[in-house]
C-alpha atoms as a PDB file:
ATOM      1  CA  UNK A   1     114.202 125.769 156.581  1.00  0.00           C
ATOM      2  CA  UNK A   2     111.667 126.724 159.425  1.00  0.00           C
ATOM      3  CA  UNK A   3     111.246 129.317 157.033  1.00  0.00           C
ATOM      4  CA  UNK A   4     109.688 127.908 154.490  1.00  0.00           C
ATOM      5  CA  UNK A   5     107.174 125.535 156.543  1.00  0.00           C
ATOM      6  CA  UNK A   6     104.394 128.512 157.026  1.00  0.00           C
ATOM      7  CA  UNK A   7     104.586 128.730 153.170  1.00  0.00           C
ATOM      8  CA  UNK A   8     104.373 124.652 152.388  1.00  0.00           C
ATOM      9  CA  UNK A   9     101.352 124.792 154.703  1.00  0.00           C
ATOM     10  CA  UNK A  10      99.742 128.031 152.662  1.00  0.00           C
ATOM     11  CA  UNK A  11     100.154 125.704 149.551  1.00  0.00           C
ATOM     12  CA  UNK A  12      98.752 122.410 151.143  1.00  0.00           C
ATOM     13  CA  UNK A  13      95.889 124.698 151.928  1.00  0.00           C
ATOM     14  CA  UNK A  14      95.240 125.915 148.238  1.00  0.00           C
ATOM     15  CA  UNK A  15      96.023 122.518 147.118  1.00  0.00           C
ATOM     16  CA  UNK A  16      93.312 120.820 149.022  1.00  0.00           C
ATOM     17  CA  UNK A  17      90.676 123.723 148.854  1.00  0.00           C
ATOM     18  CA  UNK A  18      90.532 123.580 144.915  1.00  0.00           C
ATOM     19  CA  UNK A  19      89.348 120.466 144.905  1.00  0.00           C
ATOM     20  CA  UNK A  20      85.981 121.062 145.990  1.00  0.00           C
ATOM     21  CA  UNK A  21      85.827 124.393 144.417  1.00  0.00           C
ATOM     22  CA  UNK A  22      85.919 122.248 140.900  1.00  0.00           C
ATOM     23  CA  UNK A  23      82.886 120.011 142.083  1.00  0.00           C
ATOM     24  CA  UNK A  24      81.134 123.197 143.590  1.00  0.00           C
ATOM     25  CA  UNK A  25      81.564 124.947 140.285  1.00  0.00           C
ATOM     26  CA  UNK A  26      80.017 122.081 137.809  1.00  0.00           C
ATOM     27  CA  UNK A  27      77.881 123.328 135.599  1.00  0.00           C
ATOM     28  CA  UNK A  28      77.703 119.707 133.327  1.00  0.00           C
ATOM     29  CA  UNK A  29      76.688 116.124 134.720  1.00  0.00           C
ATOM     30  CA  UNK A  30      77.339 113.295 132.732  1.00  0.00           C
ATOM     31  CA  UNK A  31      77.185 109.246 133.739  1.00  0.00           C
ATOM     32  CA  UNK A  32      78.901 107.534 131.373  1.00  0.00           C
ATOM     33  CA  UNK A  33      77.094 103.406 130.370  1.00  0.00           C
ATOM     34  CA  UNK A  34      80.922 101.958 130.793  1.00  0.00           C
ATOM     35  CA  UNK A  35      83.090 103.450 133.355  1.00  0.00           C
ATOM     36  CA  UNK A  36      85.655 106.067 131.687  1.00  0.00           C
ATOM     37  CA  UNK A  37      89.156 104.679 131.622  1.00  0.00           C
ATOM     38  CA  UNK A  38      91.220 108.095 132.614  1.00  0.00           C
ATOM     39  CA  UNK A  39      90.311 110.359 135.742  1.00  0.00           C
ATOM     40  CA  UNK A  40      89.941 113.399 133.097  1.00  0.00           C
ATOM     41  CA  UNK A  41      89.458 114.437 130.016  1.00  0.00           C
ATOM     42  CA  UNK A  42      89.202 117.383 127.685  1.00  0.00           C
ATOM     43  CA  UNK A  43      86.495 118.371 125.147  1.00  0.00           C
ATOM     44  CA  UNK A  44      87.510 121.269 122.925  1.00  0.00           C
ATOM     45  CA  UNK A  45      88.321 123.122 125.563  1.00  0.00           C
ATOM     46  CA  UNK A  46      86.339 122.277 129.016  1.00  0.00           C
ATOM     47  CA  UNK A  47      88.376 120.045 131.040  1.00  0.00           C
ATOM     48  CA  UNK A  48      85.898 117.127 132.919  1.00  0.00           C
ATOM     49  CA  UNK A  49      86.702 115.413 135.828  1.00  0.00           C
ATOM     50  CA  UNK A  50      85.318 111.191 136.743  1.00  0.00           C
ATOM     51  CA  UNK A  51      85.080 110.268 139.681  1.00  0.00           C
ATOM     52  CA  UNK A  52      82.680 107.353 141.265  1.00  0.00           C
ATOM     53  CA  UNK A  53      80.529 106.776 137.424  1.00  0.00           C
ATOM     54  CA  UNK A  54      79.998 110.634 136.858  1.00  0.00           C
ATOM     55  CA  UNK A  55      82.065 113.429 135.210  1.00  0.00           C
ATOM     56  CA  UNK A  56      81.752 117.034 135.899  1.00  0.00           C
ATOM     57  CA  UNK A  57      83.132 120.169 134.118  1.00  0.00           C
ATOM     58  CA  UNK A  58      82.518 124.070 134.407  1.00  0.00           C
ATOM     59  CA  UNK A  59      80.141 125.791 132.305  1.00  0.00           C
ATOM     60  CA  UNK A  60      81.211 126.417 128.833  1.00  0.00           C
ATOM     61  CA  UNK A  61      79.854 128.583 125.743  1.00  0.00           C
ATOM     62  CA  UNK A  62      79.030 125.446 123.679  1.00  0.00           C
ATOM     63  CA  UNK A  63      75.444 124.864 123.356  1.00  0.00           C
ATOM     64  CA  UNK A  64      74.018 121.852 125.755  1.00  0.00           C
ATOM     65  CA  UNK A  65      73.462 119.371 122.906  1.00  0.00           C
ATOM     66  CA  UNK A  66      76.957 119.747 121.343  1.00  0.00           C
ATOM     67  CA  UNK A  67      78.630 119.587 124.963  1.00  0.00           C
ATOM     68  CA  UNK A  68      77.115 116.203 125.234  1.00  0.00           C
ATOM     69  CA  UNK A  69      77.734 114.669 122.027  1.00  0.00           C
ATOM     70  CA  UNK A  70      81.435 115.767 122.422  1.00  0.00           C
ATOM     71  CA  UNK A  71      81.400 113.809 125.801  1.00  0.00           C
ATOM     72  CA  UNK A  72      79.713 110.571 124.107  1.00  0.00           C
ATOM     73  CA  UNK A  73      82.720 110.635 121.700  1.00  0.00           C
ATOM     74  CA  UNK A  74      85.215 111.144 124.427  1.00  0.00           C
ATOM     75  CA  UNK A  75      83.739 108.091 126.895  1.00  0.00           C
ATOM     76  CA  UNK A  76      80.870 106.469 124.801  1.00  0.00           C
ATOM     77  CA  UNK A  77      77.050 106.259 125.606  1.00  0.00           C
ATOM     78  CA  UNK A  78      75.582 107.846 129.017  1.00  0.00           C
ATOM     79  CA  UNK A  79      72.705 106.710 131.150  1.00  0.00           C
ATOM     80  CA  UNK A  80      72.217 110.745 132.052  1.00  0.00           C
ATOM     81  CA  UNK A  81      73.117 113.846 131.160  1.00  0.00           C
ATOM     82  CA  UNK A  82      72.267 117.264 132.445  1.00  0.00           C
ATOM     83  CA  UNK A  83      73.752 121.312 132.466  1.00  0.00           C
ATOM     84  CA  UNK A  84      73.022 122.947 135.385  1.00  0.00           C
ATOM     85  CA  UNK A  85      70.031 121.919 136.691  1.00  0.00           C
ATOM     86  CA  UNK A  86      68.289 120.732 134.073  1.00  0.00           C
ATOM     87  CA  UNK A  87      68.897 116.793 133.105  1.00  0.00           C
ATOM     88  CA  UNK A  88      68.432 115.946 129.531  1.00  0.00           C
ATOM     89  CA  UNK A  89      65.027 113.625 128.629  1.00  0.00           C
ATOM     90  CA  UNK A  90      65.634 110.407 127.311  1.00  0.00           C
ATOM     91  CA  UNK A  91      64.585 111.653 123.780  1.00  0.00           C
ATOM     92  CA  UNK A  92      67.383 114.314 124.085  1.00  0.00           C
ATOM     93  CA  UNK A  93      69.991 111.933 125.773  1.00  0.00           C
ATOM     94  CA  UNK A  94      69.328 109.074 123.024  1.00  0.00           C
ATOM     95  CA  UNK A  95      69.905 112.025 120.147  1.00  0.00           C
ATOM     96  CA  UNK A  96      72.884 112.846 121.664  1.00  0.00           C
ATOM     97  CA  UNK A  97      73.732 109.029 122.520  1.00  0.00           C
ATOM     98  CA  UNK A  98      73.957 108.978 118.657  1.00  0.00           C
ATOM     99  CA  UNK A  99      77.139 110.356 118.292  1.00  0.00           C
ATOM    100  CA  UNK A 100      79.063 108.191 120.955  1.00  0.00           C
ATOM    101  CA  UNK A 101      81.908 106.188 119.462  1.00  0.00           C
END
Protein backbone atom coordinates (compact mmCIF):
# COMPACT_ATOMS: atom_id res chain seq x y z
CA UNK A 1 0.00 0.00 0.00
CA UNK A 2 2.75 2.56 1.13
CA UNK A 3 3.84 1.54 -2.10
CA UNK A 4 1.73 2.93 -4.21
CA UNK A 5 1.28 6.49 -2.38
CA UNK A 6 4.62 8.08 -4.16
CA UNK A 7 2.85 7.03 -7.44
CA UNK A 8 -0.92 8.50 -6.50
CA UNK A 9 0.99 11.69 -5.66
CA UNK A 10 3.04 11.59 -9.27
CA UNK A 11 -0.54 11.40 -10.80
CA UNK A 12 -2.23 14.17 -8.60
CA UNK A 13 0.70 16.13 -9.87
CA UNK A 14 0.03 15.54 -13.70
CA UNK A 15 -3.55 15.79 -12.99
CA UNK A 16 -3.46 19.25 -11.63
CA UNK A 17 -0.54 20.60 -13.88
CA UNK A 18 -2.58 19.97 -17.19
CA UNK A 19 -4.95 22.15 -16.34
CA UNK A 20 -3.20 25.23 -16.84
CA UNK A 21 -1.14 23.88 -19.58
CA UNK A 22 -4.71 23.82 -21.64
CA UNK A 23 -5.36 27.62 -20.79
CA UNK A 24 -1.56 28.41 -21.43
CA UNK A 25 -1.81 26.72 -24.78
CA UNK A 26 -5.12 28.63 -26.24
CA UNK A 27 -4.71 29.69 -29.36
CA UNK A 28 -8.85 30.66 -29.86
CA UNK A 29 -10.96 33.13 -27.57
CA UNK A 30 -14.47 33.13 -27.87
CA UNK A 31 -17.34 34.90 -25.42
CA UNK A 32 -20.32 33.45 -26.12
CA UNK A 33 -23.91 36.35 -25.91
CA UNK A 34 -25.74 33.45 -23.63
CA UNK A 35 -23.67 31.47 -21.32
CA UNK A 36 -22.84 27.87 -22.90
CA UNK A 37 -24.79 25.15 -21.17
CA UNK A 38 -21.86 22.26 -21.01
CA UNK A 39 -18.21 22.94 -19.61
CA UNK A 40 -16.88 21.66 -23.21
CA UNK A 41 -17.43 21.10 -26.40
CA UNK A 42 -16.05 19.82 -29.66
CA UNK A 43 -15.90 21.41 -33.15
CA UNK A 44 -14.78 19.01 -35.86
CA UNK A 45 -12.08 18.16 -34.10
CA UNK A 46 -10.66 20.98 -31.54
CA UNK A 47 -11.97 20.32 -28.21
CA UNK A 48 -12.97 24.00 -26.29
CA UNK A 49 -13.14 24.47 -22.86
CA UNK A 50 -15.95 27.41 -20.84
CA UNK A 51 -15.22 28.56 -18.07
CA UNK A 52 -16.38 32.10 -16.38
CA UNK A 53 -18.31 33.48 -20.14
CA UNK A 54 -15.23 32.49 -22.37
CA UNK A 55 -14.13 29.28 -24.19
CA UNK A 56 -10.69 28.43 -25.19
CA UNK A 57 -9.23 25.70 -27.49
CA UNK A 58 -5.67 24.95 -29.05
CA UNK A 59 -4.75 26.08 -32.36
CA UNK A 60 -6.17 24.16 -35.17
CA UNK A 61 -5.59 24.00 -39.13
CA UNK A 62 -9.08 25.43 -39.88
CA UNK A 63 -8.97 28.84 -41.16
CA UNK A 64 -10.01 31.70 -38.41
CA UNK A 65 -13.39 32.50 -39.99
CA UNK A 66 -14.59 28.85 -40.24
CA UNK A 67 -13.29 28.13 -36.54
CA UNK A 68 -15.69 30.76 -35.46
CA UNK A 69 -18.70 30.07 -37.32
CA UNK A 70 -18.37 26.39 -36.15
CA UNK A 71 -18.33 27.81 -32.51
CA UNK A 72 -21.54 30.14 -33.21
CA UNK A 73 -23.32 26.88 -34.21
CA UNK A 74 -22.07 24.98 -31.25
CA UNK A 75 -23.10 27.91 -28.44
CA UNK A 76 -24.90 30.67 -30.54
CA UNK A 77 -23.86 34.40 -31.11
CA UNK A 78 -20.52 35.88 -29.39
CA UNK A 79 -19.81 39.35 -28.13
CA UNK A 80 -15.86 38.56 -29.18
CA UNK A 81 -13.88 36.46 -30.89
CA UNK A 82 -10.19 36.30 -31.50
CA UNK A 83 -7.08 33.52 -32.62
CA UNK A 84 -4.10 34.21 -31.07
CA UNK A 85 -3.68 37.58 -30.59
CA UNK A 86 -5.61 39.04 -32.93
CA UNK A 87 -9.54 39.68 -31.92
CA UNK A 88 -11.92 39.66 -34.75
CA UNK A 89 -13.60 43.40 -35.75
CA UNK A 90 -17.09 43.71 -35.34
CA UNK A 91 -17.57 43.50 -39.19
CA UNK A 92 -15.77 40.07 -39.05
CA UNK A 93 -17.50 38.88 -35.74
CA UNK A 94 -21.12 39.92 -37.12
CA UNK A 95 -20.19 37.76 -40.56
CA UNK A 96 -19.38 35.07 -38.57
CA UNK A 97 -22.35 35.82 -36.00
CA UNK A 98 -24.36 34.83 -39.16
CA UNK A 99 -24.05 31.37 -38.92
CA UNK A 100 -24.97 30.92 -35.12
CA UNK A 101 -28.00 28.72 -34.57
Amino acid sequence: MIRLAPLAAAAFCIATAATPALVQSAHYSATPADAPKKASFITQTTVWKCKDGTCVAPKSPMNDKVMCQRVVQRVGALTAFSAGDTAFDAEALAACNERAK
